[in-house]
N, C-alpha and C. Protein backbone atom coordinates (compact mmCIF):
# COMPACT_ATOMS: atom_id res chain seq x y z
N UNK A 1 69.99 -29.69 -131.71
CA UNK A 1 70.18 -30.08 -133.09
C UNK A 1 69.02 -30.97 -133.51
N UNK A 2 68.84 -30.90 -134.73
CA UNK A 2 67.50 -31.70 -135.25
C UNK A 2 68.35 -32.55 -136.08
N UNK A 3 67.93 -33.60 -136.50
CA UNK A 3 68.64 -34.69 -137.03
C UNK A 3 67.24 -35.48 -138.00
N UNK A 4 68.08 -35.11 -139.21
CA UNK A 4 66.92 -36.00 -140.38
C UNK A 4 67.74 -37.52 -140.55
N UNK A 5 67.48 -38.60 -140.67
CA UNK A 5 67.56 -39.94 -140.96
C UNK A 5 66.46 -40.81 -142.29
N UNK A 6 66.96 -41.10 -143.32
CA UNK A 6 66.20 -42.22 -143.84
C UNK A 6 65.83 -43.61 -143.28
N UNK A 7 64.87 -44.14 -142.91
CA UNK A 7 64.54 -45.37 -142.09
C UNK A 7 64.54 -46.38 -142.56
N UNK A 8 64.65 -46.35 -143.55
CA UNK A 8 64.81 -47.82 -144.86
C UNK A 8 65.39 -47.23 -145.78
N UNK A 9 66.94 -48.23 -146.65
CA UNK A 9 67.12 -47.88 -147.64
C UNK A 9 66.16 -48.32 -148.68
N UNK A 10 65.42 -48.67 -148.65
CA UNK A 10 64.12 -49.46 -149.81
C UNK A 10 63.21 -47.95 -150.04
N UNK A 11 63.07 -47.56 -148.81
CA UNK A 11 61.76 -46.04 -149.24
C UNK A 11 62.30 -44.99 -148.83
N UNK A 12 61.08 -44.43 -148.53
CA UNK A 12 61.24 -42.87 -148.68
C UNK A 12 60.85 -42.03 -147.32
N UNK A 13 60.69 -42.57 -146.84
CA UNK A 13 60.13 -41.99 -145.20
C UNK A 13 61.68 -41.72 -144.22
N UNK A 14 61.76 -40.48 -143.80
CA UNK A 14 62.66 -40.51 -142.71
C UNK A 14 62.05 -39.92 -141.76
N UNK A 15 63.35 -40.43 -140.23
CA UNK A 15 63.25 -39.94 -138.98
C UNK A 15 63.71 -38.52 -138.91
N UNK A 16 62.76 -37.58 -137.81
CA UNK A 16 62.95 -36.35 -137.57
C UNK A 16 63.31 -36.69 -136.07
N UNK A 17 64.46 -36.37 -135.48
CA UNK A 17 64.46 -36.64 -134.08
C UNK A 17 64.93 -34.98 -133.73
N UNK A 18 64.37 -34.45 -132.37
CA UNK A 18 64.32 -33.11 -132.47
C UNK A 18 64.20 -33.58 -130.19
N UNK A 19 65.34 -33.31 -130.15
CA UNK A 19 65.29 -33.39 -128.31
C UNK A 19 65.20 -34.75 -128.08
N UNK A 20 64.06 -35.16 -127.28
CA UNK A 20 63.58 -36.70 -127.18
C UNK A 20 62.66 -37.50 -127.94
N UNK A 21 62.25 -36.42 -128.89
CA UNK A 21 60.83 -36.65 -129.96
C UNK A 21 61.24 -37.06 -131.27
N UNK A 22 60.36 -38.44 -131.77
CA UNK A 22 60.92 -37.84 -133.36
C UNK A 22 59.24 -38.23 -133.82
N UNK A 23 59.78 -37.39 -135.13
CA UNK A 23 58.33 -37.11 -135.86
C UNK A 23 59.27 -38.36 -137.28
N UNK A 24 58.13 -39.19 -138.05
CA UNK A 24 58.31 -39.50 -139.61
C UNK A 24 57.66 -38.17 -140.64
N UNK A 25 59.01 -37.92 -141.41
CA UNK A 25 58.18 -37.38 -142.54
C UNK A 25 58.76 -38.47 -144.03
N UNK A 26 57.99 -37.81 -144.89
CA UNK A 26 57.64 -39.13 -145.95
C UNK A 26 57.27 -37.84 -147.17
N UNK A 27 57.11 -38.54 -148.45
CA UNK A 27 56.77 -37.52 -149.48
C UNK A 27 54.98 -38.25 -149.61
N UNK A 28 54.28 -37.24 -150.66
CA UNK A 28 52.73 -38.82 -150.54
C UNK A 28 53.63 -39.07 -152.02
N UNK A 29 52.43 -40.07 -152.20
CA UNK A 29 52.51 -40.82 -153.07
C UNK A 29 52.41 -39.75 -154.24
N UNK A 30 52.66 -40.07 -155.76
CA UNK A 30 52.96 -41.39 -156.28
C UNK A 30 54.94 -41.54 -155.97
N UNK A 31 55.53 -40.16 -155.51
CA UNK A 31 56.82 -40.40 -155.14
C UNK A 31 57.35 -41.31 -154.02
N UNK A 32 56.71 -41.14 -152.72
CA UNK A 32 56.67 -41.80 -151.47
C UNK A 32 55.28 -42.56 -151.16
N UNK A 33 55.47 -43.15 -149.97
CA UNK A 33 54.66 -43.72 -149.51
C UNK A 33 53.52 -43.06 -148.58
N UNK A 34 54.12 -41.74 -147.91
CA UNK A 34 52.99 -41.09 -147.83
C UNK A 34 52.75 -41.76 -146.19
N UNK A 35 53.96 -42.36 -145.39
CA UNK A 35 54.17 -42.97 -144.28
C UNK A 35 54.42 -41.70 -143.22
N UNK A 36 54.42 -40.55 -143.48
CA UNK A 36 54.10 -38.78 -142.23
C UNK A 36 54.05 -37.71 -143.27
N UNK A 37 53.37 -36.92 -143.11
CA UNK A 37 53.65 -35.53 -143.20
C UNK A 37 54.83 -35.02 -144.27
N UNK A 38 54.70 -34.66 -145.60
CA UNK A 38 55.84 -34.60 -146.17
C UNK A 38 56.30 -33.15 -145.73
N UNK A 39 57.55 -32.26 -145.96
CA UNK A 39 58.44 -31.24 -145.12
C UNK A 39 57.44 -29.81 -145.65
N UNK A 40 56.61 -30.01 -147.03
CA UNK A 40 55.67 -28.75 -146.79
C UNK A 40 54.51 -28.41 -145.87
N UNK A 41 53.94 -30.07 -145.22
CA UNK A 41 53.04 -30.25 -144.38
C UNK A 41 53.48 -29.39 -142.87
N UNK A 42 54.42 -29.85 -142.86
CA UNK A 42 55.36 -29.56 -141.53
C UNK A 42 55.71 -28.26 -141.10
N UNK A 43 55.87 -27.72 -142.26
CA UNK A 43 56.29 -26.20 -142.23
C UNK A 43 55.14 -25.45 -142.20
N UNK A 44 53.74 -25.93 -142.89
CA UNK A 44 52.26 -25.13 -142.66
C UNK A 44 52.20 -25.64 -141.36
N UNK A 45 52.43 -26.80 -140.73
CA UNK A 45 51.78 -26.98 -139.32
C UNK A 45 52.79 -26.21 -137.65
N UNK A 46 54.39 -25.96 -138.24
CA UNK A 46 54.39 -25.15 -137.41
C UNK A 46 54.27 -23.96 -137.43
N UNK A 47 53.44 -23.40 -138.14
CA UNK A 47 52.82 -21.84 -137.76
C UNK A 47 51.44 -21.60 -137.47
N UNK A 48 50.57 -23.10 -137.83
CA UNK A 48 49.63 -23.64 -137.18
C UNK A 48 49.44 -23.31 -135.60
N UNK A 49 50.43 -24.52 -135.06
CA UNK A 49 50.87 -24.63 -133.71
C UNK A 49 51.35 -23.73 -132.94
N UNK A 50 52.21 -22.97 -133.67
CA UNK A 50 53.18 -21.76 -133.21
C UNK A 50 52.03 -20.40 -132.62
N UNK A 51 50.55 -20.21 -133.69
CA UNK A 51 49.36 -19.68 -133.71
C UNK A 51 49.01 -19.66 -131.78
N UNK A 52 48.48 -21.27 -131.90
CA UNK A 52 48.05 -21.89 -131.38
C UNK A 52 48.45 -21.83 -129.63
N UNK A 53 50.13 -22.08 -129.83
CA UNK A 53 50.57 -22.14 -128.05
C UNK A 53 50.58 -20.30 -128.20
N UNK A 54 50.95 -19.41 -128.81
CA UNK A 54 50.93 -18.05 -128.65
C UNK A 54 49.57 -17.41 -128.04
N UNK A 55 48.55 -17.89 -129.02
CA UNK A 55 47.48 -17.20 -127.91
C UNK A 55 47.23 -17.97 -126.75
N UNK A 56 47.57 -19.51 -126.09
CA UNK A 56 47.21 -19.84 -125.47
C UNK A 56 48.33 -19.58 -123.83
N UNK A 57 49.60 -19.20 -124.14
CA UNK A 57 50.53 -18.57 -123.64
C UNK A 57 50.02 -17.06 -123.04
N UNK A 58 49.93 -16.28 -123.96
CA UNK A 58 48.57 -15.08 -124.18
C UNK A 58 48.14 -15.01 -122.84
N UNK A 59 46.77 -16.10 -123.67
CA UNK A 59 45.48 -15.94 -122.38
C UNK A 59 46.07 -16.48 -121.24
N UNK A 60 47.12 -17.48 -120.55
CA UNK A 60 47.39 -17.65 -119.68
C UNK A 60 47.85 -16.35 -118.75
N UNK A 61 49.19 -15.89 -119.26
CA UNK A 61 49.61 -14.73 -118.49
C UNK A 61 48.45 -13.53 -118.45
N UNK A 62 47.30 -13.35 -119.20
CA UNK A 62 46.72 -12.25 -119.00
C UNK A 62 45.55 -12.83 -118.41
N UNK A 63 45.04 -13.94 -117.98
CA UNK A 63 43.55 -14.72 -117.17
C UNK A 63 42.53 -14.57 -118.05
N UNK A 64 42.70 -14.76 -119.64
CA UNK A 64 41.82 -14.74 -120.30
C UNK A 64 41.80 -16.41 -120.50
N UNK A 65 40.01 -16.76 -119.91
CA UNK A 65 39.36 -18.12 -120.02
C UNK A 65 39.34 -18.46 -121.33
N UNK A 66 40.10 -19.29 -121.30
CA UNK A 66 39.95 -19.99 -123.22
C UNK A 66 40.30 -21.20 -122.65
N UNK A 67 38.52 -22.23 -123.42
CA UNK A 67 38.72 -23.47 -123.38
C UNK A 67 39.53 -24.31 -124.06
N UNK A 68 39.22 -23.86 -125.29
CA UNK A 68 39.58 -24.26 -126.51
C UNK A 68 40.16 -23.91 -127.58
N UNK A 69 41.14 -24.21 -128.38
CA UNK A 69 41.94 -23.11 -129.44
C UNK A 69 41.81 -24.43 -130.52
N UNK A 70 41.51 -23.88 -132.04
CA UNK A 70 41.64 -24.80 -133.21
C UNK A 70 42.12 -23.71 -133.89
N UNK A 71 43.77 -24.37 -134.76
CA UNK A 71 43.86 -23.95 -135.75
C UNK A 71 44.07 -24.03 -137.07
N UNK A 72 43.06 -23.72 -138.29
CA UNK A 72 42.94 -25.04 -139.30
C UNK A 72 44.33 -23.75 -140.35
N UNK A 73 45.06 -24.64 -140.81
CA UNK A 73 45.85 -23.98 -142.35
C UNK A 73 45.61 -24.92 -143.43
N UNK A 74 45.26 -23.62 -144.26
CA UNK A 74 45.21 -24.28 -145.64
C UNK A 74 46.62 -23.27 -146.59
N UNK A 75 46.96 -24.19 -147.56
CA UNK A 75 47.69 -23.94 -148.14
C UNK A 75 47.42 -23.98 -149.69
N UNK A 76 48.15 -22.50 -150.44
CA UNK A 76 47.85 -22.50 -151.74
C UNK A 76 49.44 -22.13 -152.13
N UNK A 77 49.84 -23.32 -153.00
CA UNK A 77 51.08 -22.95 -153.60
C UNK A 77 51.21 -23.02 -155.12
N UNK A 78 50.08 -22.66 -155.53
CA UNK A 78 50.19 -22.23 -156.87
C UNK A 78 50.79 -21.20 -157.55
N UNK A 79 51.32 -20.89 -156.73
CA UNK A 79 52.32 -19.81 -156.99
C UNK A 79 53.72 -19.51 -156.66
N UNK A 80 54.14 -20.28 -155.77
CA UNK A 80 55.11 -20.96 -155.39
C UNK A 80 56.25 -20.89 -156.21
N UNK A 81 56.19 -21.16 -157.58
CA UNK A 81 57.20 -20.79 -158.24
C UNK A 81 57.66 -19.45 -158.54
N UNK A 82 56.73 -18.58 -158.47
CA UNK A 82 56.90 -17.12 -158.80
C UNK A 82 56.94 -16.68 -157.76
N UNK A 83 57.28 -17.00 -156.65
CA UNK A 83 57.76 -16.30 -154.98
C UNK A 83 56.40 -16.14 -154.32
N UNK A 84 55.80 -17.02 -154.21
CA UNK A 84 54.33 -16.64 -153.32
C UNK A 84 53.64 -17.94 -152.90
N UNK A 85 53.99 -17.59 -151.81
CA UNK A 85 53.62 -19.37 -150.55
C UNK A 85 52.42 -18.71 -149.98
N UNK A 86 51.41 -19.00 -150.27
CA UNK A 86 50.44 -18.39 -149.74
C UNK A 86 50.14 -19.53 -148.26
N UNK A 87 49.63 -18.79 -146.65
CA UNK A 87 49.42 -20.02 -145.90
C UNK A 87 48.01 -19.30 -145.43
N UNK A 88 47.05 -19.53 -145.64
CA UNK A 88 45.66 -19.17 -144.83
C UNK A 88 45.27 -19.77 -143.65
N UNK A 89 45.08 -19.23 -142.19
CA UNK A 89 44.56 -20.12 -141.13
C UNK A 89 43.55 -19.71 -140.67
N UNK A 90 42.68 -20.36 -140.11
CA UNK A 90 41.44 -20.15 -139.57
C UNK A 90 41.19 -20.05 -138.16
N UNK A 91 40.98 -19.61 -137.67
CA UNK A 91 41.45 -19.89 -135.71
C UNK A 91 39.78 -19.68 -135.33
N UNK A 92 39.55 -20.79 -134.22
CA UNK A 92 38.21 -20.70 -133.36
C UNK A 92 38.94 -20.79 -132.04
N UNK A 93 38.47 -20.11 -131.28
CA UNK A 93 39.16 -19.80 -129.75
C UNK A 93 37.32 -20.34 -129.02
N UNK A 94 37.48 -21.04 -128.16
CA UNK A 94 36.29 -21.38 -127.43
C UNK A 94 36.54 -20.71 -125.67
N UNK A 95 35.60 -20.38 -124.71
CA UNK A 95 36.00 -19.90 -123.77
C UNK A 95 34.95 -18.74 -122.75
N UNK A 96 34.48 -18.65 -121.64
CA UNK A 96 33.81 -17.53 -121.41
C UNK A 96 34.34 -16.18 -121.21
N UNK A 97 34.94 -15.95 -122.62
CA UNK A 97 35.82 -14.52 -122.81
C UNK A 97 35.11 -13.55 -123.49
N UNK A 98 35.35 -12.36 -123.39
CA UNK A 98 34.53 -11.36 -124.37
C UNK A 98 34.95 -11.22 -125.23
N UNK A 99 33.95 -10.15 -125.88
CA UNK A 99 34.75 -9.95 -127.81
C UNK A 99 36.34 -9.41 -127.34
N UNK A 100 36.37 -8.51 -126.93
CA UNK A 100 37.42 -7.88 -126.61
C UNK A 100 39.00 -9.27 -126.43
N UNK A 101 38.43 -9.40 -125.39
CA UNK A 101 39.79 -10.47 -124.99
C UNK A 101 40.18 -11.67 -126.76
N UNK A 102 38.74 -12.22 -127.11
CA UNK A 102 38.64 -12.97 -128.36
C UNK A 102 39.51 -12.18 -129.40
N UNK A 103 38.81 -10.97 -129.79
CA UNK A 103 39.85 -9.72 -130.41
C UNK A 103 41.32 -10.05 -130.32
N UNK A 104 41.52 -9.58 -128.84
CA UNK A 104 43.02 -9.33 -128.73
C UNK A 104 43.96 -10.53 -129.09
N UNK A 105 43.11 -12.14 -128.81
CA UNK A 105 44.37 -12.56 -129.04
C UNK A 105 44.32 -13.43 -130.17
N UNK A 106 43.36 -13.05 -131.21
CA UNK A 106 43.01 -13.56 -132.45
C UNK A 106 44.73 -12.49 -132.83
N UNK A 107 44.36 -11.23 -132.56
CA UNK A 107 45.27 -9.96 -132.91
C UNK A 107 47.04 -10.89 -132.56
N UNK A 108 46.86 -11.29 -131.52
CA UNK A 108 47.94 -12.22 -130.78
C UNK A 108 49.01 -13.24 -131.64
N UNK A 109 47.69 -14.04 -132.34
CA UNK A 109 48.13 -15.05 -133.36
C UNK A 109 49.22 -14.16 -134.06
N UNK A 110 48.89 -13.44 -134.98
CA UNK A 110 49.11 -12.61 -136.22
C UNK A 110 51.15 -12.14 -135.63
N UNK A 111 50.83 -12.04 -134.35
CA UNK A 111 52.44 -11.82 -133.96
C UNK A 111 52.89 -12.78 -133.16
N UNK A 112 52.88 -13.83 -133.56
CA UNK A 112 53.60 -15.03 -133.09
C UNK A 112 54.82 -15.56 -133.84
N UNK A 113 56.11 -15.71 -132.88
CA UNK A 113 57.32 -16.29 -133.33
C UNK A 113 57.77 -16.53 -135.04
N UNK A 114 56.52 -17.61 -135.27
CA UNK A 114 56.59 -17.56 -136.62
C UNK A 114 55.95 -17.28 -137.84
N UNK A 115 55.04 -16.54 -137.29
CA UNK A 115 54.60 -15.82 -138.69
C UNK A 115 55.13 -14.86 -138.60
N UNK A 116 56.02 -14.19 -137.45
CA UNK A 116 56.94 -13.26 -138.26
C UNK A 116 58.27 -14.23 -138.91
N UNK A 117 58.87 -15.10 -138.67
CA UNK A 117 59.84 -15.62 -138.95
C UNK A 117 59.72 -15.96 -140.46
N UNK A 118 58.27 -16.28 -140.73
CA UNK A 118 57.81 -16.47 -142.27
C UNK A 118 57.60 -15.34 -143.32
N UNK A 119 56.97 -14.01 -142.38
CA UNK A 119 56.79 -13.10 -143.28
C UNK A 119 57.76 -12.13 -143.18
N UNK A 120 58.64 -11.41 -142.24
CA UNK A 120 59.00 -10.85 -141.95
C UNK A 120 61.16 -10.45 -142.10
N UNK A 121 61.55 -11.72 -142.03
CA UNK A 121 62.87 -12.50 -141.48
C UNK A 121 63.34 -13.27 -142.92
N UNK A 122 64.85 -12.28 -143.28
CA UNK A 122 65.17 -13.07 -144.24
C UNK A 122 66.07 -14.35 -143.78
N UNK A 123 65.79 -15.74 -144.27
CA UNK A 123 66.24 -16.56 -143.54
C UNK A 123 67.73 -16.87 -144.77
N UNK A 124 68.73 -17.15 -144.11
CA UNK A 124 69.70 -17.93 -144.66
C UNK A 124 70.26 -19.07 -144.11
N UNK A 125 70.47 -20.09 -145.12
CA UNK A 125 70.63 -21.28 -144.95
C UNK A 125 72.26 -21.78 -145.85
N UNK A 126 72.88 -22.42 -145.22
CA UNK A 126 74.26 -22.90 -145.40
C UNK A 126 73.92 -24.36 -145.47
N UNK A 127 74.45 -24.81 -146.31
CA UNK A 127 74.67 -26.13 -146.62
C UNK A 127 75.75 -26.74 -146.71
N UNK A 128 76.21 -27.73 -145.92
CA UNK A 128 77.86 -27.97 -145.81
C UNK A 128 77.63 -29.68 -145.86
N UNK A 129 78.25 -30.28 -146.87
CA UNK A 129 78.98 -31.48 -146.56
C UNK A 129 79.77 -32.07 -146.09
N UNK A 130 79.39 -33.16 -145.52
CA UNK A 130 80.08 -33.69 -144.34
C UNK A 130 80.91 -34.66 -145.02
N UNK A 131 82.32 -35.13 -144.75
CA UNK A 131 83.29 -35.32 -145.62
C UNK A 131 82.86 -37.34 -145.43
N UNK A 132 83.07 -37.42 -146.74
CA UNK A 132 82.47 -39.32 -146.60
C UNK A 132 83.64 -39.84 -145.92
N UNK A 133 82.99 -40.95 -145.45
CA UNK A 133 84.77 -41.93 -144.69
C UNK A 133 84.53 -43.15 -145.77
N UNK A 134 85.27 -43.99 -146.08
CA UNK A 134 85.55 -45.55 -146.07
C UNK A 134 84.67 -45.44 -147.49
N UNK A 135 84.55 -44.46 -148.34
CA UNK A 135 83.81 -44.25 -149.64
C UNK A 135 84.98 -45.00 -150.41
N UNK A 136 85.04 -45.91 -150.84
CA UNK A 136 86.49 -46.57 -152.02
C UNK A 136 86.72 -46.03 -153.38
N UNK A 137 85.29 -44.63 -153.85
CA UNK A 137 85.65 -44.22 -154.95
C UNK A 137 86.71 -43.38 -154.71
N UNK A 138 86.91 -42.49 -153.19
CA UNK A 138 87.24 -41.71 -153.01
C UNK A 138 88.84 -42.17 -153.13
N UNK A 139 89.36 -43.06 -152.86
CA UNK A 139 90.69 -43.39 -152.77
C UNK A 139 91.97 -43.19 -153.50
């Protein structure tokens, strides 16, 4: 279970605790303080990452030498309202690999966990409230 928390009732930053980890996310400014990553940052960076351990998962099981993996996303949501999240990433793979192997797992990225989960996967989401206790309007 992932668990969101506000960390101050004064602002705007909450705790992401996810296993033993927690991440802050925050909105920027001029709404928040801009104290982590607000939840659109988060969502371009895990398909970033997701990129990222996939080909490096990849080249492990197949003995393709890769030193290095960068993967930059940029994001255009100007369109966003009319159904179009655009996410662009850039990938540099470093390594004494050939075109071929470079090829394949550039090819690799493209079918990772979640860029199908983004492009592919209609997601549904349930929203349920959790019943207040000791609320005195409620009485």
């Amino acid at each position: 279970m992932i668990v969101v928390e506000r960390i101050d009732p004064k602002g705007s930053a909450h705790r992401i605790s996810i296993r033993g980890h927690e991440i802050v996310a925050d909105m920027s400014a001029p709404d928040g303080h801009d104290a982590g990553p607000d939840p659109h940052d988060l969502y371009d960076a895990a398909l970033g990452a997701c990129k990222a351990m996939t080909m490096l998962w990849y080249a492990q099981r197949h003995a393709i030498p890769v030193e290095d993996i960068h993967v930059g996303v940029v994001r255009d949501n100007s369109q966003e309202r009319q159904g179009v999240y655009k996410l662009t990433t850039r990938i540099a793979i470093t390594g004494p690999m050939s075109d071929e192997q470079h090829d394949t797992l550039i090819a690799v990225a493209a079918k990772c966990p979640l860029h199908k989960l983004m492009s592919e996967v209609e997601t549904q989401i349930e929203t349920i409230a959790v019943p207040r206790v000791g609320d005195p309007e409620r009485r």
